[in-house]
Structures are given as structure tokens and as C-alpha cells.
PDB file of N, CA and C in Angstrom:
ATOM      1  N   UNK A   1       9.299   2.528 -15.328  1.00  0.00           N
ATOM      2  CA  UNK A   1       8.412   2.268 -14.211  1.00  0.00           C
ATOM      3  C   UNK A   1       8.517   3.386 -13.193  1.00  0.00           C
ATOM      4  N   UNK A   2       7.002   3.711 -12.592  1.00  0.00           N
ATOM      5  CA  UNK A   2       7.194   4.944 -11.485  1.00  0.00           C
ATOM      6  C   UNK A   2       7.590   3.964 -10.071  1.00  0.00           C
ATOM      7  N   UNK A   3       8.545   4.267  -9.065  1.00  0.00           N
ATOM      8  CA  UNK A   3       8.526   3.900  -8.308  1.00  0.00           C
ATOM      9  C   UNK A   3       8.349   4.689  -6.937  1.00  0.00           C
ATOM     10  N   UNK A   4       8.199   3.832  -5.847  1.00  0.00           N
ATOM     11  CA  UNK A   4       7.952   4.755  -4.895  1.00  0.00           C
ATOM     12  C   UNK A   4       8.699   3.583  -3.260  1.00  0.00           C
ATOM     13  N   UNK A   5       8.850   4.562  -2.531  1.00  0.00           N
ATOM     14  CA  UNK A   5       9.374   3.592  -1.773  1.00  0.00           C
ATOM     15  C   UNK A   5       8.316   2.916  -0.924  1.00  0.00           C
ATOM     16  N   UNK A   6       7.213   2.671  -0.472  1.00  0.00           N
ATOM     17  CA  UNK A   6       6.184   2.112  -0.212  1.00  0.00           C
ATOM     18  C   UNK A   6       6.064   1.006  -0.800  1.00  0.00           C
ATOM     19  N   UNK A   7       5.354   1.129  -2.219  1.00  0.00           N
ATOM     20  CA  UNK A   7       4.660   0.442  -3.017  1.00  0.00           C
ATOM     21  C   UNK A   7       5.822  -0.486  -4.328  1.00  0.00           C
ATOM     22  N   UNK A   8       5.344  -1.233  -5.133  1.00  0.00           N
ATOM     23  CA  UNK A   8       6.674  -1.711  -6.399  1.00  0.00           C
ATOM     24  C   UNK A   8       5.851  -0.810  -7.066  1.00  0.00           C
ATOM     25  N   UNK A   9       7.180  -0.786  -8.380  1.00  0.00           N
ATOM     26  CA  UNK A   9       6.609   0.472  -9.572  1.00  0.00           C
ATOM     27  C   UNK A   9       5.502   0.079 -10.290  1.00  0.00           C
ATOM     28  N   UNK A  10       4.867   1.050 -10.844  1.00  0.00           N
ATOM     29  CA  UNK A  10       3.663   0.751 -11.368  1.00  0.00           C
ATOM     30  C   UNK A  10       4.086   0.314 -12.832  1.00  0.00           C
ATOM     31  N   UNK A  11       3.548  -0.451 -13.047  1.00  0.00           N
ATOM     32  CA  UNK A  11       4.543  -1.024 -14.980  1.00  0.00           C
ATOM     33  C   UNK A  11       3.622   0.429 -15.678  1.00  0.00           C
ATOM     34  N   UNK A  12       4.817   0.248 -16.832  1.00  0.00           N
ATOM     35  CA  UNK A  12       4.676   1.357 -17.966  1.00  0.00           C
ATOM     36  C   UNK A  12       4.956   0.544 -19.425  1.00  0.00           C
ATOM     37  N   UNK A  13       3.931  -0.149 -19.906  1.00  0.00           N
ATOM     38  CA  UNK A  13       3.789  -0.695 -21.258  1.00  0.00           C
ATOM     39  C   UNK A  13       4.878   0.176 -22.125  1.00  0.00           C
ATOM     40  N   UNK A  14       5.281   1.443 -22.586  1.00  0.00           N
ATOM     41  CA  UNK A  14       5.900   1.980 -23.328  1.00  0.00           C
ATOM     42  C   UNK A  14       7.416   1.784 -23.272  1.00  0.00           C
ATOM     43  N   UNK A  15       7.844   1.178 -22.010  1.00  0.00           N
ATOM     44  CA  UNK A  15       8.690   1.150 -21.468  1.00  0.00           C
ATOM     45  C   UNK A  15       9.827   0.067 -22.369  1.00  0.00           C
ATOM     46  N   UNK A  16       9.096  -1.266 -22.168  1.00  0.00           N
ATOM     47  CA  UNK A  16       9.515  -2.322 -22.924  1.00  0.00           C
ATOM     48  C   UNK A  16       7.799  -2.949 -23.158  1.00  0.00           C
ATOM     49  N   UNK A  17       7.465  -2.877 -24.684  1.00  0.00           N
ATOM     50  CA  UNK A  17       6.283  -3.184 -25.397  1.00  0.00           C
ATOM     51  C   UNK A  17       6.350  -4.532 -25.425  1.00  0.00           C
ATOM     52  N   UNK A  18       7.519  -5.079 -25.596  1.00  0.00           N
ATOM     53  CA  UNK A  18       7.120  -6.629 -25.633  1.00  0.00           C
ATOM     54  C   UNK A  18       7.668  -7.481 -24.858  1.00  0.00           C
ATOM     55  N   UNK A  19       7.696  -7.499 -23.406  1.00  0.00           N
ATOM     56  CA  UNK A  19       7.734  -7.705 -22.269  1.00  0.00           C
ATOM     57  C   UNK A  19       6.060  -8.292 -21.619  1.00  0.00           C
ATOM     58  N   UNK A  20       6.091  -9.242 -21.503  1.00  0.00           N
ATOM     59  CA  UNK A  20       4.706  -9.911 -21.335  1.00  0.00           C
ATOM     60  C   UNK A  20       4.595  -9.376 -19.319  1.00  0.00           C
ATOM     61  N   UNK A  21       3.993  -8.912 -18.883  1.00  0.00           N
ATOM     62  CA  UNK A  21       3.325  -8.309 -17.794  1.00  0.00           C
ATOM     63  C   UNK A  21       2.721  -9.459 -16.673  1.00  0.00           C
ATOM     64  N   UNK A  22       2.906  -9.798 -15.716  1.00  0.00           N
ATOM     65  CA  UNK A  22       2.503 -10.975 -14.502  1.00  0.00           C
ATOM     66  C   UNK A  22       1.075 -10.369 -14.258  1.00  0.00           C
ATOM     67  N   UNK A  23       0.472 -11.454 -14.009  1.00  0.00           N
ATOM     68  CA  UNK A  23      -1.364 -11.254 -13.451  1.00  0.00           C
ATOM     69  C   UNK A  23      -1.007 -10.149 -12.650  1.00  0.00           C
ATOM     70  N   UNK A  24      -0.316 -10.079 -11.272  1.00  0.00           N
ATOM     71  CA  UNK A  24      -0.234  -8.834 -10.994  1.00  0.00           C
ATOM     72  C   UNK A  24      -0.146  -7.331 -11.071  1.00  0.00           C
ATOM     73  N   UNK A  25       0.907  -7.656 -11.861  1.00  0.00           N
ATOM     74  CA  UNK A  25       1.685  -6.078 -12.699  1.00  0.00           C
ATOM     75  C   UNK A  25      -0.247  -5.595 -13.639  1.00  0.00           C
ATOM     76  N   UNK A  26      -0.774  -6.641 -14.092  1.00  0.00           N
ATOM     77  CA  UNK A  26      -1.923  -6.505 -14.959  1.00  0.00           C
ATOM     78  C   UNK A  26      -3.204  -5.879 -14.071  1.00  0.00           C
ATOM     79  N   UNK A  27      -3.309  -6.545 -12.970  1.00  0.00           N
ATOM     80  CA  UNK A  27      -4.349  -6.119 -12.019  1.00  0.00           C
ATOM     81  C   UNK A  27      -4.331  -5.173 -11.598  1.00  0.00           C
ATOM     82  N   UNK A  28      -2.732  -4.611 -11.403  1.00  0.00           N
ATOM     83  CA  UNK A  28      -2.709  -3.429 -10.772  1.00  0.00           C
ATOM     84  C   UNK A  28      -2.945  -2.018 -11.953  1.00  0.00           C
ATOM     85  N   UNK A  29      -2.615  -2.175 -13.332  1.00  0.00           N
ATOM     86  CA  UNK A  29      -2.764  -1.492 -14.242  1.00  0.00           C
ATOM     87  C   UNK A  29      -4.076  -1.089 -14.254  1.00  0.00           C
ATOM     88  N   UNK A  30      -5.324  -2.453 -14.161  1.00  0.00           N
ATOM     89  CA  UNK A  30      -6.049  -2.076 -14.533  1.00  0.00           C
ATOM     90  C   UNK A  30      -7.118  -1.334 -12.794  1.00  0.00           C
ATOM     91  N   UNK A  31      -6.510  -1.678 -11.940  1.00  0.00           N
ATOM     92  CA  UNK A  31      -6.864  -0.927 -11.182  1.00  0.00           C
ATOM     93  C   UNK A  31      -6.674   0.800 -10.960  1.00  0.00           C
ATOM     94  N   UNK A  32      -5.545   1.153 -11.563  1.00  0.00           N
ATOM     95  CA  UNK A  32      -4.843   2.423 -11.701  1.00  0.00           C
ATOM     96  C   UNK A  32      -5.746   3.208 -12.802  1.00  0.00           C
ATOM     97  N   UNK A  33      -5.744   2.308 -13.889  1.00  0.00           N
ATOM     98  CA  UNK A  33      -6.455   2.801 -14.943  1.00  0.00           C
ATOM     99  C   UNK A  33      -8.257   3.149 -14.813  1.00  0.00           C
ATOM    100  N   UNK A  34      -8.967   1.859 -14.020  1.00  0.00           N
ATOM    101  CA  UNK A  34      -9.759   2.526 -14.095  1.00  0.00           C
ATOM    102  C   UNK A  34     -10.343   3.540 -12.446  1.00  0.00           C
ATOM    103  N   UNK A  35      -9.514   3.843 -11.595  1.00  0.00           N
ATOM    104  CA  UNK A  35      -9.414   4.772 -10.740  1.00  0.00           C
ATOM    105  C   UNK A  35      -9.598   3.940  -9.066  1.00  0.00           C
ATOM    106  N   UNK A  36     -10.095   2.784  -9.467  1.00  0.00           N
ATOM    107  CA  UNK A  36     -10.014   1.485  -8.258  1.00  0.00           C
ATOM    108  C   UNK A  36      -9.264   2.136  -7.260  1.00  0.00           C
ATOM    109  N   UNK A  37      -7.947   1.702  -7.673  1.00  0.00           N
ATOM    110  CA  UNK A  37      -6.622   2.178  -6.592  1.00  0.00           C
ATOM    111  C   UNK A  37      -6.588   3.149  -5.711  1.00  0.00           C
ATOM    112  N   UNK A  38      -6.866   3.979  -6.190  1.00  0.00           N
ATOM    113  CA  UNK A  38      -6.976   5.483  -5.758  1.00  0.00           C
ATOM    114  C   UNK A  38      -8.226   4.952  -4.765  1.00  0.00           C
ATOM    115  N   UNK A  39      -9.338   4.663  -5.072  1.00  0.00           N
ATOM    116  CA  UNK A  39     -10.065   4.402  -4.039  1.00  0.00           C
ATOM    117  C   UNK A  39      -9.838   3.428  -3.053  1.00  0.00           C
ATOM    118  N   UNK A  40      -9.887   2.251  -3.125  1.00  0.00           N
ATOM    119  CA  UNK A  40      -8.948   1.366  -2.544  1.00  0.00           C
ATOM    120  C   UNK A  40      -8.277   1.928  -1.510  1.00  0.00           C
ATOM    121  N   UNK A  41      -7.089   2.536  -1.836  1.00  0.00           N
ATOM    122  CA  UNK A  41      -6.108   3.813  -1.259  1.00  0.00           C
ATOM    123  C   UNK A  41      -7.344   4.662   0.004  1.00  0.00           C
ATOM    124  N   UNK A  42      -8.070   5.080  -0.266  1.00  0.00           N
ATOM    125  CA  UNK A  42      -8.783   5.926   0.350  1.00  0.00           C
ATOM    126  C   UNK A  42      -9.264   5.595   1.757  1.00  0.00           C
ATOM    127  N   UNK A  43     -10.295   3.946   0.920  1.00  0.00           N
ATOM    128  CA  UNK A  43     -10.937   3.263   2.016  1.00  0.00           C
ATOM    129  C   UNK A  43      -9.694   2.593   2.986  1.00  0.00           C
ATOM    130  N   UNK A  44      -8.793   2.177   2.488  1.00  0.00           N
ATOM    131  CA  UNK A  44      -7.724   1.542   3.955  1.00  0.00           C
ATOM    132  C   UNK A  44      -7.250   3.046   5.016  1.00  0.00           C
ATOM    133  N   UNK A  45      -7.471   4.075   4.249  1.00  0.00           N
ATOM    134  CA  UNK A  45      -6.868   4.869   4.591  1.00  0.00           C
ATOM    135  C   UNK A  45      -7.857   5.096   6.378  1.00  0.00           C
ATOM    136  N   UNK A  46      -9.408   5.839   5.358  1.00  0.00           N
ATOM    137  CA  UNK A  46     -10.130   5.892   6.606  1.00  0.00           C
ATOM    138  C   UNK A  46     -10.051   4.617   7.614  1.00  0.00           C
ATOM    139  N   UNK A  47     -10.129   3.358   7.203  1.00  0.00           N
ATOM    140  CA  UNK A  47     -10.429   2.081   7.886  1.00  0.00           C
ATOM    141  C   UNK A  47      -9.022   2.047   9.172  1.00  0.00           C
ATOM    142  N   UNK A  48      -8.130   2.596   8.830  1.00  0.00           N
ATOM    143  CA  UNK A  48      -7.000   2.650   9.478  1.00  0.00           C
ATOM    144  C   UNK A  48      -7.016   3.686  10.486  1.00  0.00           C
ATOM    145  N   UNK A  49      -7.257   4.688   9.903  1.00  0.00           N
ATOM    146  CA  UNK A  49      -7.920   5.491  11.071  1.00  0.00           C
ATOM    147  C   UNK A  49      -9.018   5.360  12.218  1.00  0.00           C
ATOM    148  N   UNK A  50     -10.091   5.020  11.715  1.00  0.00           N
ATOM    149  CA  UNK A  50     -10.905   5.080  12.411  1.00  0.00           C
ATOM    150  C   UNK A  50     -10.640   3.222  13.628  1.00  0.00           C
ATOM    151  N   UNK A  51      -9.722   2.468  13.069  1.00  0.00           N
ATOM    152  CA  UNK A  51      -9.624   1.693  14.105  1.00  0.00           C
ATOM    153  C   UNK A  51      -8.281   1.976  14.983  1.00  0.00           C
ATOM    154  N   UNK A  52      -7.832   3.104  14.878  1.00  0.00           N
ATOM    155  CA  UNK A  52      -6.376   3.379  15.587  1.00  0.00           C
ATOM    156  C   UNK A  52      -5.054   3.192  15.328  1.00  0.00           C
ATOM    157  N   UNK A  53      -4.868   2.428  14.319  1.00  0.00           N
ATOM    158  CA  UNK A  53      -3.796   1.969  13.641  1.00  0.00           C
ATOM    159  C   UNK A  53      -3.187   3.395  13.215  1.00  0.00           C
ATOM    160  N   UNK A  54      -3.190   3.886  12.643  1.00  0.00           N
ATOM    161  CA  UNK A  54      -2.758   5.579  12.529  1.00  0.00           C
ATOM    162  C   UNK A  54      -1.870   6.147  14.059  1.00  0.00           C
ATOM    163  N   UNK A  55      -2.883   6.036  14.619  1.00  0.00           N
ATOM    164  CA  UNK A  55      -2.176   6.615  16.033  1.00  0.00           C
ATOM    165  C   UNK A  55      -1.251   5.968  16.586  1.00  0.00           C
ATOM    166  N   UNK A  56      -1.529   4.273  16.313  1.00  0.00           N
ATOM    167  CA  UNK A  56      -0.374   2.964  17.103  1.00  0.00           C
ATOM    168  C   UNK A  56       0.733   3.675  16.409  1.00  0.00           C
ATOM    169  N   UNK A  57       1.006   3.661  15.057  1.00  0.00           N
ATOM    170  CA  UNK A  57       2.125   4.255  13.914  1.00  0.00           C
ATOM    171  C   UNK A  57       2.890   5.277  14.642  1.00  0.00           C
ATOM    172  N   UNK A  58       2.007   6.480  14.692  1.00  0.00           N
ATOM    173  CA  UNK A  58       2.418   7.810  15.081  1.00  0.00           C
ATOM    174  C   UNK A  58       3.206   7.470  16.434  1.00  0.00           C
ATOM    175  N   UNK A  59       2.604   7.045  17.495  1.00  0.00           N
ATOM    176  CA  UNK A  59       3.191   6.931  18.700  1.00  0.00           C
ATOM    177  C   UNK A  59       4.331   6.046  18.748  1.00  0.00           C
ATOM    178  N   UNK A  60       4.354   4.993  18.187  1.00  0.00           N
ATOM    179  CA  UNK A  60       5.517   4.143  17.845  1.00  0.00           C
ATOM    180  C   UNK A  60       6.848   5.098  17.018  1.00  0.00           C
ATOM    181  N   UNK A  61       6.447   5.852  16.219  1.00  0.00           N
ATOM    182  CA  UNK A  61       7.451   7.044  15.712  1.00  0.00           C
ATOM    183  C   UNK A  61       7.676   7.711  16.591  1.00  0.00           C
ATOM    184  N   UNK A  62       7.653   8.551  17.420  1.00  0.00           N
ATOM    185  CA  UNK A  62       7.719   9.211  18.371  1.00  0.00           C
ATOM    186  C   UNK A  62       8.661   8.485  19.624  1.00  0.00           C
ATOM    187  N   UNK A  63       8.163   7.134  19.704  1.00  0.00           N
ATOM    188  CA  UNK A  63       8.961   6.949  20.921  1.00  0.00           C
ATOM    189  C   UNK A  63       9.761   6.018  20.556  1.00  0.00           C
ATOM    190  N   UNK A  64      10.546   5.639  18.864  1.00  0.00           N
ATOM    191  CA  UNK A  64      11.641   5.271  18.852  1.00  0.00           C
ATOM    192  C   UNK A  64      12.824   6.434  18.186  1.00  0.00           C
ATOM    193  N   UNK A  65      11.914   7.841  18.174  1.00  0.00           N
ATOM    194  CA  UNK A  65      12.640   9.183  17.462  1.00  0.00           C
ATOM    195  C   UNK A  65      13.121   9.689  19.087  1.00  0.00           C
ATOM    196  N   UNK A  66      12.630   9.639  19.980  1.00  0.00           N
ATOM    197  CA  UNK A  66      12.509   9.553  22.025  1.00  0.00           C
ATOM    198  C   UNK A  66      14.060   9.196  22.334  1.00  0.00           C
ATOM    199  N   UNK A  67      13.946   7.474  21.785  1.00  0.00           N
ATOM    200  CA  UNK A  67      14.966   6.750  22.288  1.00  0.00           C
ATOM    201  C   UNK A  67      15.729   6.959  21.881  1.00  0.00           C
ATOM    202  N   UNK A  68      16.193   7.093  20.298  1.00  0.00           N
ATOM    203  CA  UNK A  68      17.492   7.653  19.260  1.00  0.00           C
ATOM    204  C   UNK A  68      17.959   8.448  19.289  1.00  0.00           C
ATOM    205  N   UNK A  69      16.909   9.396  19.846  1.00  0.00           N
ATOM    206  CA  UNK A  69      17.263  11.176  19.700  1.00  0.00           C
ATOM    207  C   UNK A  69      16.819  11.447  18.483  1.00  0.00           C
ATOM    208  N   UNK A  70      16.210  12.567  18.735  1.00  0.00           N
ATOM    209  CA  UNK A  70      15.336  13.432  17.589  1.00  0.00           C
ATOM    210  C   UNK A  70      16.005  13.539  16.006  1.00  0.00           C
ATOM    211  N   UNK A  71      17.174  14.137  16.412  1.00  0.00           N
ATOM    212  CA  UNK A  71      18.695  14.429  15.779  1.00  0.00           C
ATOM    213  C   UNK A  71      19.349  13.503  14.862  1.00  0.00           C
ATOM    214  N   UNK A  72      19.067  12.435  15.309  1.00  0.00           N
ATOM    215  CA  UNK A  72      19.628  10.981  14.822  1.00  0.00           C
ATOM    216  C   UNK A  72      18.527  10.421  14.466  1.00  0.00           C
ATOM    217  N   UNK A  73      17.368  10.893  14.056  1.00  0.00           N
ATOM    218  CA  UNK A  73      16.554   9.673  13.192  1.00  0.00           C
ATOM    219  C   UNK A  73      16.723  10.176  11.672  1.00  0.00           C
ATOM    220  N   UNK A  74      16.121   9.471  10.924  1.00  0.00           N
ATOM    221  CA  UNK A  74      16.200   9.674   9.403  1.00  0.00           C
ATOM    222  C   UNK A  74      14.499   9.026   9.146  1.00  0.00           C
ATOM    223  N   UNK A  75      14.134   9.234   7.978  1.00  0.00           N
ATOM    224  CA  UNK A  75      12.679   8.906   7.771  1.00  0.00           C
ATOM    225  C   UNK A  75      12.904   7.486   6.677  1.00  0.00           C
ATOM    226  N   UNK A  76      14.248   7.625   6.478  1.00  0.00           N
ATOM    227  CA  UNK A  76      14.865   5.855   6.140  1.00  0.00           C
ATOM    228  C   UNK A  76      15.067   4.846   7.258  1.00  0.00           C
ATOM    229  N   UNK A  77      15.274   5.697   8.454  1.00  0.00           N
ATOM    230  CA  UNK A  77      15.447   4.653   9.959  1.00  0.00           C
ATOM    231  C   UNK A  77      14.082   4.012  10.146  1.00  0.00           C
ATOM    232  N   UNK A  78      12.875   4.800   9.982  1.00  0.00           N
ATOM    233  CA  UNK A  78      11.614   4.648  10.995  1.00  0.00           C
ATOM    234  C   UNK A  78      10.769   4.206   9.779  1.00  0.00           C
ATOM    235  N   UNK A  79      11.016   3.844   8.431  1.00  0.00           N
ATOM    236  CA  UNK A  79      10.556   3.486   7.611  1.00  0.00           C
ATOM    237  C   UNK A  79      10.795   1.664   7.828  1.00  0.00           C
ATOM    238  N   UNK A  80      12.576   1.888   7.767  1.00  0.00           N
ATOM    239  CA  UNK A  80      13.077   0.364   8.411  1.00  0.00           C
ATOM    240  C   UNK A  80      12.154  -0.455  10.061  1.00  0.00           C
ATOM    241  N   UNK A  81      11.787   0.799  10.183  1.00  0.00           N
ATOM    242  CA  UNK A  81      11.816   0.266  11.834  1.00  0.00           C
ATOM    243  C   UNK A  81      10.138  -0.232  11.806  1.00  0.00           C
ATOM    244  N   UNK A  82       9.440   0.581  11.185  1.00  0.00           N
ATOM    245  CA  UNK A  82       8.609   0.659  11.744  1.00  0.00           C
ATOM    246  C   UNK A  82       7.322  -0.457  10.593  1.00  0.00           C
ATOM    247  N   UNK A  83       7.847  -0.099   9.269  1.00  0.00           N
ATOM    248  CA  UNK A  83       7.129  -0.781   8.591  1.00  0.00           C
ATOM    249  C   UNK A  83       6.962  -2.780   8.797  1.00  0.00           C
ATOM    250  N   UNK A  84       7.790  -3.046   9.446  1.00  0.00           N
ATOM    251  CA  UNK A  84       7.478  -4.423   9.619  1.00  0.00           C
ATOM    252  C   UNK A  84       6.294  -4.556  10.665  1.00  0.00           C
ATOM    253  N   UNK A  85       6.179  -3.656  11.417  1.00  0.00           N
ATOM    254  CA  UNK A  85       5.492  -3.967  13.256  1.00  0.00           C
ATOM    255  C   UNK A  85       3.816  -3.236  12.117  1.00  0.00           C
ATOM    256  N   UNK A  86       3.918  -1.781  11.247  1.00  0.00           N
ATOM    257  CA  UNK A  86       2.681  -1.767  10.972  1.00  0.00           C
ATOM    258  C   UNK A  86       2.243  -2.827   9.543  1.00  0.00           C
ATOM    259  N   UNK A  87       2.543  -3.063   9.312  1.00  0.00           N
ATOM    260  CA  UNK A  87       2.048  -4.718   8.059  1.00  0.00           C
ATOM    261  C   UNK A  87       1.917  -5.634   9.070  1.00  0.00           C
ATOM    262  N   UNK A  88       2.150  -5.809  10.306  1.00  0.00           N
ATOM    263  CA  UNK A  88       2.105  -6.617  10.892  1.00  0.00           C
ATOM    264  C   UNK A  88       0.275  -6.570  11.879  1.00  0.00           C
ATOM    265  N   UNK A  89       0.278  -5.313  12.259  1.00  0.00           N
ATOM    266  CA  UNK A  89      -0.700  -4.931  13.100  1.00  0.00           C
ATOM    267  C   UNK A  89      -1.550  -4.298  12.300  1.00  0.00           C
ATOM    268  N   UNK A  90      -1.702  -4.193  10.772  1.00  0.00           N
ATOM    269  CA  UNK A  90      -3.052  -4.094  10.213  1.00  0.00           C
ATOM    270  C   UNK A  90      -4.294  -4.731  10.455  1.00  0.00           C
ATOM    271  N   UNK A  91      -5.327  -4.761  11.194  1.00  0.00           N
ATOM    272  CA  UNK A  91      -6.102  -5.305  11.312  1.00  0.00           C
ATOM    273  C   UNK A  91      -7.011  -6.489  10.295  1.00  0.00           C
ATOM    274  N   UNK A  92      -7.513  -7.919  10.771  1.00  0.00           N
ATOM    275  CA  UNK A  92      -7.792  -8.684   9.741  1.00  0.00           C
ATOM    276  C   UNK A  92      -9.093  -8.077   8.837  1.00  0.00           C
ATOM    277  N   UNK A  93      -9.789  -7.534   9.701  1.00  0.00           N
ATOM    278  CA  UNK A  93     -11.182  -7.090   9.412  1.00  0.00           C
ATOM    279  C   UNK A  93     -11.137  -6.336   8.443  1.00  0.00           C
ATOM    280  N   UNK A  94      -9.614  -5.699   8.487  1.00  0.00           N
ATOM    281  CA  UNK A  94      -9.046  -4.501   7.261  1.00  0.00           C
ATOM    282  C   UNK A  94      -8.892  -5.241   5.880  1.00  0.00           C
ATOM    283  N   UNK A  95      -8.279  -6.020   6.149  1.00  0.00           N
ATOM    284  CA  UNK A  95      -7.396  -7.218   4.995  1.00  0.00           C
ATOM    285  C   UNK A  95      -8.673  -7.457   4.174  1.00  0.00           C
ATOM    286  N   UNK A  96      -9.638  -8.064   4.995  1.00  0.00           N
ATOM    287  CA  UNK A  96     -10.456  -9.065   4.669  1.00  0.00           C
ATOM    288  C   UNK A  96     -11.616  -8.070   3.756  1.00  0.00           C
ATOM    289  N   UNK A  97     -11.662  -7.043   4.210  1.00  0.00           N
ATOM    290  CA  UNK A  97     -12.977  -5.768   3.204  1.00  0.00           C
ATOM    291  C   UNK A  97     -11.959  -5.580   1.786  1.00  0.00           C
ATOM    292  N   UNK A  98     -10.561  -5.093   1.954  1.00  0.00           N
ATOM    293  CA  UNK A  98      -9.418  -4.822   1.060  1.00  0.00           C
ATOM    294  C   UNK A  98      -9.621  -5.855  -0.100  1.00  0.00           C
ATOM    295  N   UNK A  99      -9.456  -6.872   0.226  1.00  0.00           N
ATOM    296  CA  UNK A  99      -9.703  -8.422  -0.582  1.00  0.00           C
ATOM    297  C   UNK A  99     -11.159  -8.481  -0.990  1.00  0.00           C
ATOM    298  N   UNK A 100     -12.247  -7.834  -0.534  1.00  0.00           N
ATOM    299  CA  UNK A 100     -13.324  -8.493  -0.851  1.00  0.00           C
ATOM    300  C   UNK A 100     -13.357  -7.744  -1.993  1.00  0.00           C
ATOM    301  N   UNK A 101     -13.154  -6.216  -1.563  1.00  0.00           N
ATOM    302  CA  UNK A 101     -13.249  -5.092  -2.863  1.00  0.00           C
ATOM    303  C   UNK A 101     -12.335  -5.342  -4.062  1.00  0.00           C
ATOM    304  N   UNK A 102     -11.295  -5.655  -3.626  1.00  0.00           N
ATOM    305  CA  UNK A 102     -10.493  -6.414  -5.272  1.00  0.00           C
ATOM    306  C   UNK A 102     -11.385  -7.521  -5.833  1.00  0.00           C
ATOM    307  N   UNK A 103     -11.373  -8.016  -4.902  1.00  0.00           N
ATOM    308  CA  UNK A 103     -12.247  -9.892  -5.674  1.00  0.00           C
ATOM    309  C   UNK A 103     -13.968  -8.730  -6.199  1.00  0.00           C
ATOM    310  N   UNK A 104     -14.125  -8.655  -5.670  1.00  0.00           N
ATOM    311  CA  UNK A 104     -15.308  -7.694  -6.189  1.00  0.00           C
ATOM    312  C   UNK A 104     -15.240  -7.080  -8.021  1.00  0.00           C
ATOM    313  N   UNK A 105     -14.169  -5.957  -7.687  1.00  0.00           N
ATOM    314  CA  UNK A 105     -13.769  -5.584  -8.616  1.00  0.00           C
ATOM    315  C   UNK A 105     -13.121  -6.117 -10.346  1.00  0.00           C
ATOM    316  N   UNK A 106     -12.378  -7.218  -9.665  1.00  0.00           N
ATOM    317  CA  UNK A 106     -12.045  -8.325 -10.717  1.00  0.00           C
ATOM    318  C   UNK A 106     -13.209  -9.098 -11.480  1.00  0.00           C
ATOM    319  N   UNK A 107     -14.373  -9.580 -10.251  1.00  0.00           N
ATOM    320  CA  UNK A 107     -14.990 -10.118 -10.759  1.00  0.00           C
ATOM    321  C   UNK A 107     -16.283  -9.415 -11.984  1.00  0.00           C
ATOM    322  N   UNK A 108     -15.956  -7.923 -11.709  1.00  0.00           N
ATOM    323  CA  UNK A 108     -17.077  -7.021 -12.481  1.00  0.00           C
ATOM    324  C   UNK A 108     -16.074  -6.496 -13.888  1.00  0.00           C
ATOM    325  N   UNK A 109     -14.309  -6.750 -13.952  1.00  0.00           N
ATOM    326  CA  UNK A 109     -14.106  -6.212 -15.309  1.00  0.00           C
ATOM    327  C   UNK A 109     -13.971  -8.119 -15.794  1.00  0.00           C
ATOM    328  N   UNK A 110     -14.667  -7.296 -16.868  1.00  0.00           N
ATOM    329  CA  UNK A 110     -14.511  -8.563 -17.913  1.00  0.00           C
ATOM    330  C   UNK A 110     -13.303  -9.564 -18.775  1.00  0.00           C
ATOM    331  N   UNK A 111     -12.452  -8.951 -18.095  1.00  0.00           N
ATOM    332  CA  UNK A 111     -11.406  -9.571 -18.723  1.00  0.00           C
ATOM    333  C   UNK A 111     -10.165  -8.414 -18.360  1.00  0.00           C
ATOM    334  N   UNK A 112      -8.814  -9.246 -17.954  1.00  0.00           N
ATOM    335  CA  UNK A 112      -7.724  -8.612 -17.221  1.00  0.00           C
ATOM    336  C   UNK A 112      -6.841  -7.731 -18.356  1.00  0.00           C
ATOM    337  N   UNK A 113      -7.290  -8.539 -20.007  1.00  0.00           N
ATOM    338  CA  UNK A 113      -6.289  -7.976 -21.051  1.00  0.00           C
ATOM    339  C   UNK A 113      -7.274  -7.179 -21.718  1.00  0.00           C
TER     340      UNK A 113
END
């Protein structure tokens, strides 16, 4: 499995072949596979931007790298620190397009296997 510290690993069928795969692990395959994700990826990206959430992030880094000292942060500190407050302050309006485009998407491939 590729992992990343963000995201869980992306399953790798070759890995263990007969290991049966969760609706999830499956959705996300076939989102990867047929290039979904990557877009997906794109649109939260702009959507995040253009409502400020980007900048809340940035400035929130900045002024707990302020308080710690520059010197003393790690990008494992502000990962800890910071990722709960931005999952938290994603906007619903964000969530809710994110979800429509999966449910969208699901509902146009014909089948998950």
C-alpha cells in the first residue's frame, strides 16, 4: 500500500490478491483508476481557496510557528496542531458539492467490482 501522511494508503490488489477489499478501499480504487480523485482533489482544492480556508490555515501556521518559535516547530508539530481546527472549519457548502460529486460519480459507474 502507498501511504501518505494526509490520506490512508491507497490498496494495491498485488499486494495480498486474496484479501477481499471494504466498499471503501473499492471506491477509492475506482476513483484513482478512473482519474475522479485527482479531480475531486482539484475542485476542494480551488473551493478552499476561493472561500479562505487556505489563508485561515496559513495564518494559523504562522502564528502558532510566532508562539513556539520558528526554531522549534517541526511540520509533524503543525500537522498535529493544526489538522484538527482545519477538518473542522472546512466549510459545509464544501462537504456538501464533495459528496454530491462522489454520489454523482458512483451513481454513473456501473458497478463497484
Amino acid at each position: 500500500m502507498r501511504a501518505s501522511i494526509n490520506r490512508p494508503p491507497t490498496p494495491n490488489r498485488e499486494e495480498d490478491p486474496q484479501k477481499e477489499l471494504s466498499l471503501r478501499e473499492i471506491i477509492n480504487v475506482k476513483l484513482v483508476e478512473s482519474g475522479e480523485k485527482e479531480k475531486l482533489m482539484e475542485l476542494l482544492r480551488e473551493r478552499l481557496v476561493e472561500c479562505g480556508w487556505r489563508d485561515e490555515m496559513k495564518a494559523l501556521c504562522r502564528a502558532y510557528a510566532r508562539k513556539k518559535g520558528r526554531n522549534n516547530v517541526t511540520v509533524d508539530d503543525l500537522i498535529h496542531v493544526i489538522t484538527p481546527k482545519g477538518r473542522a472549519s472546512v466549510p459545509d457548502s464544501v462537504k456538501a458539492e464533495l459528496l454530491q460529486r462522489i454520489q454523482s460519480f458512483l451513481m454513473s459507474s456501473s458497478s463497484l467490482r
